[in-house]
N, C-alpha and C. Protein backbone atom coordinates (compact mmCIF):
# COMPACT_ATOMS: atom_id res chain seq x y z
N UNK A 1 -7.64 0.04 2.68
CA UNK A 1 -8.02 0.43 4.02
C UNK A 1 -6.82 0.31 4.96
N UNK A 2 -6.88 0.97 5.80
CA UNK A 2 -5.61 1.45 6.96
C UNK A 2 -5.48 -0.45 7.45
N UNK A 3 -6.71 -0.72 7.85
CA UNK A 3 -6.68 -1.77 8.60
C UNK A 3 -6.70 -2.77 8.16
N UNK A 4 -6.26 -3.08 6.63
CA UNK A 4 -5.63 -3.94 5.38
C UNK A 4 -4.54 -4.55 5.65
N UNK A 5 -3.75 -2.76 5.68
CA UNK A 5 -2.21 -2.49 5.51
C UNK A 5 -1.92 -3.08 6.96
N UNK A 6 -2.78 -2.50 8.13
CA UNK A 6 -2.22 -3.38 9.56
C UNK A 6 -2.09 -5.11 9.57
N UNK A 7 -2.86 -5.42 8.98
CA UNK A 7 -3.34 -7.24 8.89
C UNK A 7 -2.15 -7.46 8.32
N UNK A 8 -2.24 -6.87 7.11
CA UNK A 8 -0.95 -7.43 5.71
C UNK A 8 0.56 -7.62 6.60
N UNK A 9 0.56 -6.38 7.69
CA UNK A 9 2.12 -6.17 7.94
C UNK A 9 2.11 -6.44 9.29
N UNK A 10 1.21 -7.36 9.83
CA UNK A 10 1.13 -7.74 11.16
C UNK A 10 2.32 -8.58 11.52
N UNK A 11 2.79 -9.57 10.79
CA UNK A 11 4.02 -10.53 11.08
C UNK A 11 5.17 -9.98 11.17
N UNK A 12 5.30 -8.50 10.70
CA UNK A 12 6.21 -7.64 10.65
C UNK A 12 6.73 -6.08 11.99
N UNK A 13 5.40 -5.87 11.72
CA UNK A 13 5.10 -4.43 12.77
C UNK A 13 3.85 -4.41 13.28
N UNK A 14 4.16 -3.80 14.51
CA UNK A 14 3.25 -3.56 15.57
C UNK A 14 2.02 -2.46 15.09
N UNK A 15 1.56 -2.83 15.84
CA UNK A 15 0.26 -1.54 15.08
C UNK A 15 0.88 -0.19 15.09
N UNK A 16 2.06 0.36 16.48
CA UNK A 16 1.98 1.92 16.52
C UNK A 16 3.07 1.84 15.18
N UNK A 17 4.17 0.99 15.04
CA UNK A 17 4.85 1.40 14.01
C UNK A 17 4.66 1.39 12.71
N UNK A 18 2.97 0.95 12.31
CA UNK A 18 2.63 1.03 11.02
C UNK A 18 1.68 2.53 11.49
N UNK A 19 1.41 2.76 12.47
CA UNK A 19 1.11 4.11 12.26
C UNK A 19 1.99 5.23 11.94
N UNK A 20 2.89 5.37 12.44
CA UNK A 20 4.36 5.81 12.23
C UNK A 20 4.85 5.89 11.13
N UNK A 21 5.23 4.51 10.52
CA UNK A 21 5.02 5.05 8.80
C UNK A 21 4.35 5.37 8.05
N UNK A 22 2.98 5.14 8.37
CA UNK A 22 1.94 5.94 7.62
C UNK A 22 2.03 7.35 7.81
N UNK A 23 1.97 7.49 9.06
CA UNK A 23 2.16 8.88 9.31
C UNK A 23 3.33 9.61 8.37
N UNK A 24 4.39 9.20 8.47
CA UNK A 24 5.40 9.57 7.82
C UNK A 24 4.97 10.00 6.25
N UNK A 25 5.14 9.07 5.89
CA UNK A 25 4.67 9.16 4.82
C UNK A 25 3.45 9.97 4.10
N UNK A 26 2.91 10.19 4.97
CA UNK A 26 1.80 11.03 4.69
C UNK A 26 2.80 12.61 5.25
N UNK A 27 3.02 13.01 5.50
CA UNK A 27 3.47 14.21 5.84
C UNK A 27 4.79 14.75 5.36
N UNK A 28 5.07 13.77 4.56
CA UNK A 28 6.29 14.24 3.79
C UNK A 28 5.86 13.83 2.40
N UNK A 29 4.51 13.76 1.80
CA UNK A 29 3.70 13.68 0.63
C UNK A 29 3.76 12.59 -0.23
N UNK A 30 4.41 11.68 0.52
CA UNK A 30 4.64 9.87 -0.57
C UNK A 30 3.15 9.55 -0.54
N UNK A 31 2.13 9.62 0.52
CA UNK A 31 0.65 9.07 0.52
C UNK A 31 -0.22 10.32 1.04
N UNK A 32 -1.51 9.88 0.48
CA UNK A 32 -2.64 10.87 0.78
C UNK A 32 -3.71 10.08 1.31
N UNK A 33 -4.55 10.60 2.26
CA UNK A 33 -5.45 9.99 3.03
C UNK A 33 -6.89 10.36 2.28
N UNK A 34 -7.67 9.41 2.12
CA UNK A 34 -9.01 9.72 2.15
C UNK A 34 -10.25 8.69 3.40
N UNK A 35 -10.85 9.51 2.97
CA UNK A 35 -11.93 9.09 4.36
C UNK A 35 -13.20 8.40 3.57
N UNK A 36 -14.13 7.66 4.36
CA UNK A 36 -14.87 7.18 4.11
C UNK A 36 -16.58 7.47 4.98
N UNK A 37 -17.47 7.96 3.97
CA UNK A 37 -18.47 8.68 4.90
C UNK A 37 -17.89 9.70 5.38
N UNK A 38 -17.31 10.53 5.36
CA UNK A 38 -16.82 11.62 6.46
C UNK A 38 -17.11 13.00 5.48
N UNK A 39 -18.09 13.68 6.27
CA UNK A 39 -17.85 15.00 5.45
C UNK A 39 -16.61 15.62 5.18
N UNK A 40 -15.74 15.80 6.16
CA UNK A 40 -14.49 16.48 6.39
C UNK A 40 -13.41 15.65 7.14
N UNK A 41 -12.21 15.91 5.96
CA UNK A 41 -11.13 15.06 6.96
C UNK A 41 -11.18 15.25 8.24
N UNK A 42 -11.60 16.41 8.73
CA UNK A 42 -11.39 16.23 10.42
C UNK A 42 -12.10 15.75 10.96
N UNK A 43 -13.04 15.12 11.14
CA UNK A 43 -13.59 14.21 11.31
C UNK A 43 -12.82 13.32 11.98
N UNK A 44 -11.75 12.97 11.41
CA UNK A 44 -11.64 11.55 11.90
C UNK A 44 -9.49 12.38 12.10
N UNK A 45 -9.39 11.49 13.55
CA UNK A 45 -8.18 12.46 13.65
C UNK A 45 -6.83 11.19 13.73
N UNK A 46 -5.94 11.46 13.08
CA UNK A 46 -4.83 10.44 13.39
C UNK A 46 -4.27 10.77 14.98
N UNK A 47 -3.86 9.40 15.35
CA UNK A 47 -4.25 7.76 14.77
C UNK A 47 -5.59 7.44 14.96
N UNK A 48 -5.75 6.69 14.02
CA UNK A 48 -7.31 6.20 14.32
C UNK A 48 -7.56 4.53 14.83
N UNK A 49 -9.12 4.62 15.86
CA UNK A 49 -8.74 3.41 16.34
C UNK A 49 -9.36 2.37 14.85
N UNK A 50 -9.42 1.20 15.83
CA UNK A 50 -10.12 0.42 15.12
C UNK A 50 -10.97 -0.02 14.08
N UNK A 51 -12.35 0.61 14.80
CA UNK A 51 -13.28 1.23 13.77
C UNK A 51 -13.56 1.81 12.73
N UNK A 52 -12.41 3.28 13.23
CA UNK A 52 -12.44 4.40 12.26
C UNK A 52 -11.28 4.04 11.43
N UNK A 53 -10.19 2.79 11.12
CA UNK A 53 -9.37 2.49 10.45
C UNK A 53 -9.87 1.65 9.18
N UNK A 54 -10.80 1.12 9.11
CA UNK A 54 -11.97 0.65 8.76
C UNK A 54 -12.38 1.72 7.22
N UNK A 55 -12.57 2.95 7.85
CA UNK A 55 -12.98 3.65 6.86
C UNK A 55 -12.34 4.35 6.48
N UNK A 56 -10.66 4.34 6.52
CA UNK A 56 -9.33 5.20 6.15
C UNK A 56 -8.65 4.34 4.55
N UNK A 57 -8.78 5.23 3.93
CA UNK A 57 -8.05 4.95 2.84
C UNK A 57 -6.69 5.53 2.38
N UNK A 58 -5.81 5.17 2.13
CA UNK A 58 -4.64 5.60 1.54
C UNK A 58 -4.00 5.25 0.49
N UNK A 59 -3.80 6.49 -0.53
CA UNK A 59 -3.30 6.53 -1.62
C UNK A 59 -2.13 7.24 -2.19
N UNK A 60 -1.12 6.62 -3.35
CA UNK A 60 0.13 7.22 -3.64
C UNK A 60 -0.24 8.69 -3.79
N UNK A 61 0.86 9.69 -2.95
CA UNK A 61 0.74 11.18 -2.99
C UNK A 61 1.13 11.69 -4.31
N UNK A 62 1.88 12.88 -3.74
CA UNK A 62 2.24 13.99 -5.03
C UNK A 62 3.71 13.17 -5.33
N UNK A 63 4.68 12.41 -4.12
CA UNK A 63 6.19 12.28 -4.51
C UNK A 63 6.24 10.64 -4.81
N UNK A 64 7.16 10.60 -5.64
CA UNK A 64 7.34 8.96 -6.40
C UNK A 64 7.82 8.40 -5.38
N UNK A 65 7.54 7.01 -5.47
CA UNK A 65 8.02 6.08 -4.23
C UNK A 65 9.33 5.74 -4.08
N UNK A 66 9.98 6.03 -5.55
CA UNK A 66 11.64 6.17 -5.75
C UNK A 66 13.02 7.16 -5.20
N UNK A 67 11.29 8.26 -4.29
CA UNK A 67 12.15 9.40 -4.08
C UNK A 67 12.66 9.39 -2.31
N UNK A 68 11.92 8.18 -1.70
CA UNK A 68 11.96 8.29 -0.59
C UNK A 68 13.69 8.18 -0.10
């Protein structure tokens, strides 16, 4: 869950800059997003708050993590 990865890397980064690399990363294909309950990814729109971070999942994309 999105809001895992925020807890885990709290001692480290601020909430917008773990959005930031998520983001990143998601748009240059290292991670893929899935949703939870949501008919349709749009549904739920980046960034997401609180709540809806809750039900954000992210998983290794199409590119190796070696390639970044």
């Amino acid at each position: 869950m999105q809001s895992e990865i925020r807890w885990r890397l709290r001692s480290v980064y601020d909430r917008q800059e773990v959005v930031d690399i998520l983001g990143y990363l998601s748009s240059e294909g290292y991670l893929s997003v899935r949703y939870d309950n949501c008919e349709q990814p749009g549904d739920l729109f980046f960034p997401y708050d609180e709540q809806e971070e809750s039900r954000v999942y992210w998983f290794i994309g199409e590119k190796h993590w070696y390639q970044v």
